[in-house]
PDB file of N, CA and C in Angstrom:
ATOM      1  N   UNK A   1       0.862  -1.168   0.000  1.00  0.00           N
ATOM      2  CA  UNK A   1       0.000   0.000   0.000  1.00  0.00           C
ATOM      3  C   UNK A   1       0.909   1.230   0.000  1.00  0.00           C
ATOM      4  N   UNK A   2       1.029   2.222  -1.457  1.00  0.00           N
ATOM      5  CA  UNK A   2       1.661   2.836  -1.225  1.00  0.00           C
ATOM      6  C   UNK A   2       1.047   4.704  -0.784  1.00  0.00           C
ATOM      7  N   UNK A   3      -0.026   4.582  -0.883  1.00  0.00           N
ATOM      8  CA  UNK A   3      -0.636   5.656  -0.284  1.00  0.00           C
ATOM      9  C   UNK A   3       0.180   6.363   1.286  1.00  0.00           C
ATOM     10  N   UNK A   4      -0.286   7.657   1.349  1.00  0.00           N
ATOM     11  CA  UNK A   4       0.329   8.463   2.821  1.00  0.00           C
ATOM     12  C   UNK A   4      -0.695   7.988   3.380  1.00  0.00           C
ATOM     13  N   UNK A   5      -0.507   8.686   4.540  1.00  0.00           N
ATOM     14  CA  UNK A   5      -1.476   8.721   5.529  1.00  0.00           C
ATOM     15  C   UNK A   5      -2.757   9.322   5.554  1.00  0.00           C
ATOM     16  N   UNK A   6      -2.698  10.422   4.705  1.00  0.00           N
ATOM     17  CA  UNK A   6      -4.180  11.088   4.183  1.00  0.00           C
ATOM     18  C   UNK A   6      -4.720  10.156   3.521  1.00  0.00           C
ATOM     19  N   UNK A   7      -4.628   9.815   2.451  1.00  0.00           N
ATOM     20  CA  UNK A   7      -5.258   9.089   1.798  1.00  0.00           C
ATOM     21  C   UNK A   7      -5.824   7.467   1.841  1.00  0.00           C
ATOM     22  N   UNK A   8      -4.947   6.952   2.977  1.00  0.00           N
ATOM     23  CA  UNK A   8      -5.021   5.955   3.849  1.00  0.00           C
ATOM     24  C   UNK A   8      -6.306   6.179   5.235  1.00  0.00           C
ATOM     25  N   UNK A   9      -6.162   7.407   5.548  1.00  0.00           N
ATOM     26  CA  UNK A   9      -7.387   7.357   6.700  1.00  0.00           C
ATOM     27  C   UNK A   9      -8.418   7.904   5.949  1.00  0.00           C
ATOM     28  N   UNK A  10      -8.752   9.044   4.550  1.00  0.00           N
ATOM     29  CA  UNK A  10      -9.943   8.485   4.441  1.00  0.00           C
ATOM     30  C   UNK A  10     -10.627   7.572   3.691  1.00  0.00           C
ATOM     31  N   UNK A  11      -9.388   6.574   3.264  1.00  0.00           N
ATOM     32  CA  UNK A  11     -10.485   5.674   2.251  1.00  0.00           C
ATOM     33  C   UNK A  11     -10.793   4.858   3.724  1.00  0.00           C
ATOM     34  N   UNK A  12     -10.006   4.987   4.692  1.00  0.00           N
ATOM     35  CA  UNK A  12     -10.730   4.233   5.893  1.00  0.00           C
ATOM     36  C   UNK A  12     -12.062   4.653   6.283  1.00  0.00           C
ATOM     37  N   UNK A  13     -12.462   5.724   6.363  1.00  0.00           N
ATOM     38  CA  UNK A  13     -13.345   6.264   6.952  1.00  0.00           C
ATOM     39  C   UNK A  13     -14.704   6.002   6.486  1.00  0.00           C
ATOM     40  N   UNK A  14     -14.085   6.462   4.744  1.00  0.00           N
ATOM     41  CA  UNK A  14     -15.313   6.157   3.783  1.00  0.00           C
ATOM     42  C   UNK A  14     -15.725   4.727   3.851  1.00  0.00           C
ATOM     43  N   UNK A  15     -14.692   3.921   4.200  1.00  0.00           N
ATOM     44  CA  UNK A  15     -14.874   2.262   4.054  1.00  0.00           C
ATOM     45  C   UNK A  15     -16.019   1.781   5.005  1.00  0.00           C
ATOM     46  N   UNK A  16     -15.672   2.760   6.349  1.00  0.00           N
ATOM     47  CA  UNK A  16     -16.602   2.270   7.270  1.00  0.00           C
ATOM     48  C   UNK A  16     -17.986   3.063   7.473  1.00  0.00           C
ATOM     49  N   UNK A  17     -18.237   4.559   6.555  1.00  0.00           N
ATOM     50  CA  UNK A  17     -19.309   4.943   6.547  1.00  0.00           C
ATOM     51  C   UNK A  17     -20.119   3.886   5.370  1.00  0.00           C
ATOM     52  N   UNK A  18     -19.197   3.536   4.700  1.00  0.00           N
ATOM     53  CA  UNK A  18     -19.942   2.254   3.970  1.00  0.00           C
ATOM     54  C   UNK A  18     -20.836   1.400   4.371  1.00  0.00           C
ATOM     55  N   UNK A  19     -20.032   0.587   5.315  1.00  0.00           N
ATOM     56  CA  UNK A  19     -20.246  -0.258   5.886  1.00  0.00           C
ATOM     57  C   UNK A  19     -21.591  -0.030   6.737  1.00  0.00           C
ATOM     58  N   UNK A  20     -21.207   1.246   7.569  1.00  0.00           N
ATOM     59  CA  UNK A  20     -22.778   1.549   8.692  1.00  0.00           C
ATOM     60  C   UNK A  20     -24.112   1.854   7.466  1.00  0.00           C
ATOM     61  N   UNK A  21     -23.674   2.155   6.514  1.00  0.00           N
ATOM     62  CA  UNK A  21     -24.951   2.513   5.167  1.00  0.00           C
ATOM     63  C   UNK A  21     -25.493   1.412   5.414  1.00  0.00           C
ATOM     64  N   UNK A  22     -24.774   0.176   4.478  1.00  0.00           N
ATOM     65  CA  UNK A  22     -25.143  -0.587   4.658  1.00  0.00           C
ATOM     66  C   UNK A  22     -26.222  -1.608   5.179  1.00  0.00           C
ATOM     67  N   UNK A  23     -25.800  -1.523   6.555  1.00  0.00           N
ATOM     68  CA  UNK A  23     -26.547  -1.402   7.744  1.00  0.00           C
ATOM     69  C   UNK A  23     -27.744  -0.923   8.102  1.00  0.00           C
ATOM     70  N   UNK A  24     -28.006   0.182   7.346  1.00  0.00           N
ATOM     71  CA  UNK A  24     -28.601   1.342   7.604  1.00  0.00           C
ATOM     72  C   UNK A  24     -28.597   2.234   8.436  1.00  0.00           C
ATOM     73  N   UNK A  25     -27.534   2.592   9.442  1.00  0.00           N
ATOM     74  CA  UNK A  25     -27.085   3.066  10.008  1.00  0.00           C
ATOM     75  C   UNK A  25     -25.745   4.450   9.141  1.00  0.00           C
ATOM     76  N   UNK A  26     -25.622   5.375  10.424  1.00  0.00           N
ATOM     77  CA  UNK A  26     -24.491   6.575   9.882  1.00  0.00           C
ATOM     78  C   UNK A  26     -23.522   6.363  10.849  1.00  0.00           C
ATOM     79  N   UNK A  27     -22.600   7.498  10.597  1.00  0.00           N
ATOM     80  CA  UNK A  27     -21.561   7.553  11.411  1.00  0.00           C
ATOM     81  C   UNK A  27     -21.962   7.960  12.724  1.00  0.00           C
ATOM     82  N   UNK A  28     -23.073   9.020  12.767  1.00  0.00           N
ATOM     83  CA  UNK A  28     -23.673   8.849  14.655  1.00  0.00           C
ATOM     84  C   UNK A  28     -24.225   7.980  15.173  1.00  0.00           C
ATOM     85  N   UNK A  29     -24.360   6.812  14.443  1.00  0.00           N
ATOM     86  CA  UNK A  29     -24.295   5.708  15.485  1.00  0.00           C
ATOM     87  C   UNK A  29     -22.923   4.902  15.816  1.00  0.00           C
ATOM     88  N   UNK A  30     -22.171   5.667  15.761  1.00  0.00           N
ATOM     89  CA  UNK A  30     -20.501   5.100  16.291  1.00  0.00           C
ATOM     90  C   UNK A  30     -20.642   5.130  17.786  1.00  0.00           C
ATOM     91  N   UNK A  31     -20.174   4.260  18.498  1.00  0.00           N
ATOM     92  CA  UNK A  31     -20.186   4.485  20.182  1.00  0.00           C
ATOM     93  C   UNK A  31     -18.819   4.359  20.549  1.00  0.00           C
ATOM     94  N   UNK A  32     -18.212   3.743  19.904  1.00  0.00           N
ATOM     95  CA  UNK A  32     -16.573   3.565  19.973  1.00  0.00           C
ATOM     96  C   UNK A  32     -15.737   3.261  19.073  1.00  0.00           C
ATOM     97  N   UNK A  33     -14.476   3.729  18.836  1.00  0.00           N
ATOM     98  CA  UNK A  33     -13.595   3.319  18.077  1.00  0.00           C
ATOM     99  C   UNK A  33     -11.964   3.283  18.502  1.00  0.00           C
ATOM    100  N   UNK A  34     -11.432   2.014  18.279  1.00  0.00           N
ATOM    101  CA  UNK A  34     -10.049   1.925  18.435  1.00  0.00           C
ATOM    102  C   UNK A  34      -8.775   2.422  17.269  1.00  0.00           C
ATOM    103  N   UNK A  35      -8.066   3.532  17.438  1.00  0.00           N
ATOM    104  CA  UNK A  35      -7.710   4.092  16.416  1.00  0.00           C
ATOM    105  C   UNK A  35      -6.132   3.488  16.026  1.00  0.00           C
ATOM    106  N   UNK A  36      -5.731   2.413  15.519  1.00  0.00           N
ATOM    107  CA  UNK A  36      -4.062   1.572  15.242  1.00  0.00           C
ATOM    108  C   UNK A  36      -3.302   2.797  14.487  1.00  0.00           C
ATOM    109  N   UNK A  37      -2.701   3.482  14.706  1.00  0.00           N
ATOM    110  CA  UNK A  37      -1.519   4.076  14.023  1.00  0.00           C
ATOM    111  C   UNK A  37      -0.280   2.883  13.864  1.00  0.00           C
ATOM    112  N   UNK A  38       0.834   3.554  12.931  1.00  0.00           N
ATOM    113  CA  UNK A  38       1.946   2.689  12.211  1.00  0.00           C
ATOM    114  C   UNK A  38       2.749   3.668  13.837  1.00  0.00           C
ATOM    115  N   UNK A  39       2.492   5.290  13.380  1.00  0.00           N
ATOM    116  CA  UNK A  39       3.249   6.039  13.886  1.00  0.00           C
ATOM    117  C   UNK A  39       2.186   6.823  14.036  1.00  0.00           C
ATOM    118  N   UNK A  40       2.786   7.285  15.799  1.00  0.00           N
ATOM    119  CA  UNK A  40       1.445   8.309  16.462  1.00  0.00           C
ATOM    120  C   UNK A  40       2.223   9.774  16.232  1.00  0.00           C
ATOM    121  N   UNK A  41       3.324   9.881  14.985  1.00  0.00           N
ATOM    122  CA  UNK A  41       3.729  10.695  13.969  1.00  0.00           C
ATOM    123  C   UNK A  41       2.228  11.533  13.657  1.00  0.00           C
ATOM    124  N   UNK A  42       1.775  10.461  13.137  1.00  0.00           N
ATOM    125  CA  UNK A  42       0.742  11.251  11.997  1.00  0.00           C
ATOM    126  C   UNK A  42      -0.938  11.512  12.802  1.00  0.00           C
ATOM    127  N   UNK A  43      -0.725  11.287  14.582  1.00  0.00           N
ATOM    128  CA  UNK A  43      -1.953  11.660  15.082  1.00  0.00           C
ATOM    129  C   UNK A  43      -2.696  12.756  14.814  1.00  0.00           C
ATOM    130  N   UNK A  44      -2.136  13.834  14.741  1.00  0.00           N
ATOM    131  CA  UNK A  44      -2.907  15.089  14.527  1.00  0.00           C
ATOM    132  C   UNK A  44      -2.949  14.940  12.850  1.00  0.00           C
ATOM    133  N   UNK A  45      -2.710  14.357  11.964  1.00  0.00           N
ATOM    134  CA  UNK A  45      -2.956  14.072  10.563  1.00  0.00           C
ATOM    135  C   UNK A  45      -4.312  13.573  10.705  1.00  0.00           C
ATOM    136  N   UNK A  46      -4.512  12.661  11.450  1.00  0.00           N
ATOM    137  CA  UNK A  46      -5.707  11.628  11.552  1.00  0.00           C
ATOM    138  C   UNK A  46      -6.701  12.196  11.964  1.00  0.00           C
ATOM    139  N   UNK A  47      -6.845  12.742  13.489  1.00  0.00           N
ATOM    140  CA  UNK A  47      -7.264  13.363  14.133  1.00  0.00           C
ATOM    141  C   UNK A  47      -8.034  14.575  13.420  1.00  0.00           C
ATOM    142  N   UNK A  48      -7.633  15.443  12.507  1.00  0.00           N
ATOM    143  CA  UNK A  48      -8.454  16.204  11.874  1.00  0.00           C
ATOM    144  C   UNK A  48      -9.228  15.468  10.784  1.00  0.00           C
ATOM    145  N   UNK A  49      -8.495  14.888  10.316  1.00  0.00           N
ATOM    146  CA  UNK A  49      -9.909  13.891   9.072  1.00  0.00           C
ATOM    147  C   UNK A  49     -10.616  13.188   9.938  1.00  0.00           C
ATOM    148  N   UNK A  50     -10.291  12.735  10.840  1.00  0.00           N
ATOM    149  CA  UNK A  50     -11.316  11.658  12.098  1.00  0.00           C
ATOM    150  C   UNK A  50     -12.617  12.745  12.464  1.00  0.00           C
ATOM    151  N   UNK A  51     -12.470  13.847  12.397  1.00  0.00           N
ATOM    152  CA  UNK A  51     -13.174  14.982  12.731  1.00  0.00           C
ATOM    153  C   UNK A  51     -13.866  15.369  11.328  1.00  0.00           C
ATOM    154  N   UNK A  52     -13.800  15.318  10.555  1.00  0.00           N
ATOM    155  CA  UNK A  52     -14.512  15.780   9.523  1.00  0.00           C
ATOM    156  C   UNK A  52     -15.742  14.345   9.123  1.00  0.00           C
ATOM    157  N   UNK A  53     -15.139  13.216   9.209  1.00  0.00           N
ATOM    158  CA  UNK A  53     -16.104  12.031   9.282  1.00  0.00           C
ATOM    159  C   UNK A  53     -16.843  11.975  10.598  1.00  0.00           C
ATOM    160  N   UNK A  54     -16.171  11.808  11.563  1.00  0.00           N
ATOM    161  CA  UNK A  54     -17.008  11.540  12.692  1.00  0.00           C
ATOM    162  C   UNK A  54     -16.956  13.047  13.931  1.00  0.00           C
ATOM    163  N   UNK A  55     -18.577  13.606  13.408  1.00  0.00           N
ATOM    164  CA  UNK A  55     -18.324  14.861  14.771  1.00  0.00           C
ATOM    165  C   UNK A  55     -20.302  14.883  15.292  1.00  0.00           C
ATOM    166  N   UNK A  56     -20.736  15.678  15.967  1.00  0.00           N
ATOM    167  CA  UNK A  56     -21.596  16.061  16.353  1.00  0.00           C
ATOM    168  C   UNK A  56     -21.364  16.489  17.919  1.00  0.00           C
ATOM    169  N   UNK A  57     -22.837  16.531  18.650  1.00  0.00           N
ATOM    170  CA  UNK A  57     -22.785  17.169  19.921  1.00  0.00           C
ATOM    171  C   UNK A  57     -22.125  15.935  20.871  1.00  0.00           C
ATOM    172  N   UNK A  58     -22.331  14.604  20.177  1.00  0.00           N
ATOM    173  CA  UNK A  58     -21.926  13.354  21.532  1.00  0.00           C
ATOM    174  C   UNK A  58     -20.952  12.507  20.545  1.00  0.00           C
ATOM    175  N   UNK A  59     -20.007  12.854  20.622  1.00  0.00           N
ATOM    176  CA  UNK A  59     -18.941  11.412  20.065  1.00  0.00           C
ATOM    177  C   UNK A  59     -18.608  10.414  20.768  1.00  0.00           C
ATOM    178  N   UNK A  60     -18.309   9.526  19.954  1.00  0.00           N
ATOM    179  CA  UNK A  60     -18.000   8.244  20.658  1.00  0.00           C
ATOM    180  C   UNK A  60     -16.525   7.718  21.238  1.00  0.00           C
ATOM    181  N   UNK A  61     -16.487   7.398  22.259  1.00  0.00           N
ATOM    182  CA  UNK A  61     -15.396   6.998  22.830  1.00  0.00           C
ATOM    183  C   UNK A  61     -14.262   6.503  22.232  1.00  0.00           C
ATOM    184  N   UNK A  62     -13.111   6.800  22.549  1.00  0.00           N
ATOM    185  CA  UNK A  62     -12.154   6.883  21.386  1.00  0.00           C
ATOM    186  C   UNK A  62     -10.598   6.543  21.989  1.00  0.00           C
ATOM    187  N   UNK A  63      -9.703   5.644  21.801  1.00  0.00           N
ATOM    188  CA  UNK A  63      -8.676   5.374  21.599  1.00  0.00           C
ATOM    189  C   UNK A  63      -7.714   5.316  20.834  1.00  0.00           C
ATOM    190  N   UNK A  64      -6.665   5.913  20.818  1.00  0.00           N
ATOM    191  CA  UNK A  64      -5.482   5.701  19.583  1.00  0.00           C
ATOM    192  C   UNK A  64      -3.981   4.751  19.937  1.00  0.00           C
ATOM    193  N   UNK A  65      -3.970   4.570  19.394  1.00  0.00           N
ATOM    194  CA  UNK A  65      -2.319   3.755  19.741  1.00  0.00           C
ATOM    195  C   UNK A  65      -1.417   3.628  18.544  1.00  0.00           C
ATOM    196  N   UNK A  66       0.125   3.792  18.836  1.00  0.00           N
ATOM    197  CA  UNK A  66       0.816   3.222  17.567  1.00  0.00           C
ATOM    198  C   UNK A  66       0.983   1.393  18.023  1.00  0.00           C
ATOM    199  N   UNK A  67       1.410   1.088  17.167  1.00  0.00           N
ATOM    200  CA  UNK A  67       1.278  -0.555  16.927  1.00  0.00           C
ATOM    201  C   UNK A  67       2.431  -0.754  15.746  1.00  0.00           C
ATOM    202  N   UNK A  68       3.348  -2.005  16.022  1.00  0.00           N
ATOM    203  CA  UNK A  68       4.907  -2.266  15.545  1.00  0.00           C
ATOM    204  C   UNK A  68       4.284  -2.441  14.103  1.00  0.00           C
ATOM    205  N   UNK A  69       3.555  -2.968  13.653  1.00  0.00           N
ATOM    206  CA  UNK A  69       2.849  -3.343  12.148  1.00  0.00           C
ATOM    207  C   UNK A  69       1.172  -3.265  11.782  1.00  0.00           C
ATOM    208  N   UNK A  70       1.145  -3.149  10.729  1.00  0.00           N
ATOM    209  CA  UNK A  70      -0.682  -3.150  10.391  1.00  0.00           C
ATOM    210  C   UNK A  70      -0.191  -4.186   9.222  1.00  0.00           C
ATOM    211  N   UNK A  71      -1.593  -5.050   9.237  1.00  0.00           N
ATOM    212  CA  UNK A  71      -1.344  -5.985   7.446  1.00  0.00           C
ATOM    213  C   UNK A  71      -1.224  -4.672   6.549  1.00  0.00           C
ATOM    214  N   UNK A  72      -0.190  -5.395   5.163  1.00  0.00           N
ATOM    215  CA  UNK A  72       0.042  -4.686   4.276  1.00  0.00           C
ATOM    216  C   UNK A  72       0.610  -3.573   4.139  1.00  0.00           C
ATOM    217  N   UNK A  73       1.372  -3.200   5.098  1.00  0.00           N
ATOM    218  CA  UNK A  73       2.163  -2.324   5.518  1.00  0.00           C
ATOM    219  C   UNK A  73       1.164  -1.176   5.058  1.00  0.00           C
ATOM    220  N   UNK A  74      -0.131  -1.186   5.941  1.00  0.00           N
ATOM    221  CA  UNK A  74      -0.887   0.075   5.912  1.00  0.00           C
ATOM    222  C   UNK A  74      -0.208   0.965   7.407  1.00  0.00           C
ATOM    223  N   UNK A  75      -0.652   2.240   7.094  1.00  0.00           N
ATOM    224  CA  UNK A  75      -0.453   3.323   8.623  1.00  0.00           C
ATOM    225  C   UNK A  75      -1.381   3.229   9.183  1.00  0.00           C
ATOM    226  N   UNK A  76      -2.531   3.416   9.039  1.00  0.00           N
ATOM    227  CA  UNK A  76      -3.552   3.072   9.733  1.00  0.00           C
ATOM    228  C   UNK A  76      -4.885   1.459   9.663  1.00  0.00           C
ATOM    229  N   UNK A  77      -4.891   1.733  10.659  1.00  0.00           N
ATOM    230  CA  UNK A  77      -6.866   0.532  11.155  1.00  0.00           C
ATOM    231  C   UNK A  77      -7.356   1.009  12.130  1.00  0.00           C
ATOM    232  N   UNK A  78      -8.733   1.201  11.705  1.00  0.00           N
ATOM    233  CA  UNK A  78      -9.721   1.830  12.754  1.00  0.00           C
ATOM    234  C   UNK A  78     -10.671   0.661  12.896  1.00  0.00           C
ATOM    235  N   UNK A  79     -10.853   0.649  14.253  1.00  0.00           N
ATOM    236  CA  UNK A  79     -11.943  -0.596  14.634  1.00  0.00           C
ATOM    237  C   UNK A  79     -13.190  -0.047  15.375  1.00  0.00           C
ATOM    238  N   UNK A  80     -14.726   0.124  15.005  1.00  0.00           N
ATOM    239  CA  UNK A  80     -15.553   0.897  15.411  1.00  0.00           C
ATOM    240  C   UNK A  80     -16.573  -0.230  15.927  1.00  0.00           C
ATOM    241  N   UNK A  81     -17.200   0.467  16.995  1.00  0.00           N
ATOM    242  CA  UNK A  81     -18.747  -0.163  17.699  1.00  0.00           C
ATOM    243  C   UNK A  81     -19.636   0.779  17.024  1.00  0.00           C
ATOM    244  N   UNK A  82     -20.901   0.375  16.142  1.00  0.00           N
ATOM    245  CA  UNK A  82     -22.172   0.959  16.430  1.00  0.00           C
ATOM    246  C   UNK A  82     -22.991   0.280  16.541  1.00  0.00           C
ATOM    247  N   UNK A  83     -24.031   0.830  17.326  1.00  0.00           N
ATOM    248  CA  UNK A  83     -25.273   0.605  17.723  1.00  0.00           C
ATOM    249  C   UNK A  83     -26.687   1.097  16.929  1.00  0.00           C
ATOM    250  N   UNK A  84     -27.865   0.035  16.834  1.00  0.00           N
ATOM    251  CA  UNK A  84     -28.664   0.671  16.042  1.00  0.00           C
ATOM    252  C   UNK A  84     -29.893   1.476  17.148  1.00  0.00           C
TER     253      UNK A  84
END
């Protein structure tokens, strides 16, 4: 994966507003998410696109961490709870 980090967190994002469509659900039904960085380098990279996908008056609980590897030598994985 040779994408940066921009372009890596939002095809993530989009991947998982996908996913809640899907569902029939949006991104305000997120209740939690675990945020894998390569490098907590690029937190405030993330952190503002994490904000443009996921905002309103109640966000959901939120963790970040760097981590020694992701498959495919991606920078990021986001792992989310929603609720319907």
């Amino acid at each position: 994966m040779a994408q940066g980090i921009e372009a890596q967190a939002r095809q993530v994002f989009k991947n998982i507003g996908a996913i809640l469509s899907e569902a029939g659900l949006g991104m305000g039904n997120i209740v939690k998410t675990t945020v894998y960085l390569k490098s907590m380098a690029d937190f405030q990279t993330v952190n503002g696109i994490y904000a443009e996908y996921i905002n309103g008056e109640i966000l959901p609980a939120r963790c970040a961490m760097q981590v020694g590897a992701l498959p495919e030598d991606s920078l990021i994985e986001v792992e989310c709870i929603a609720v319907k």
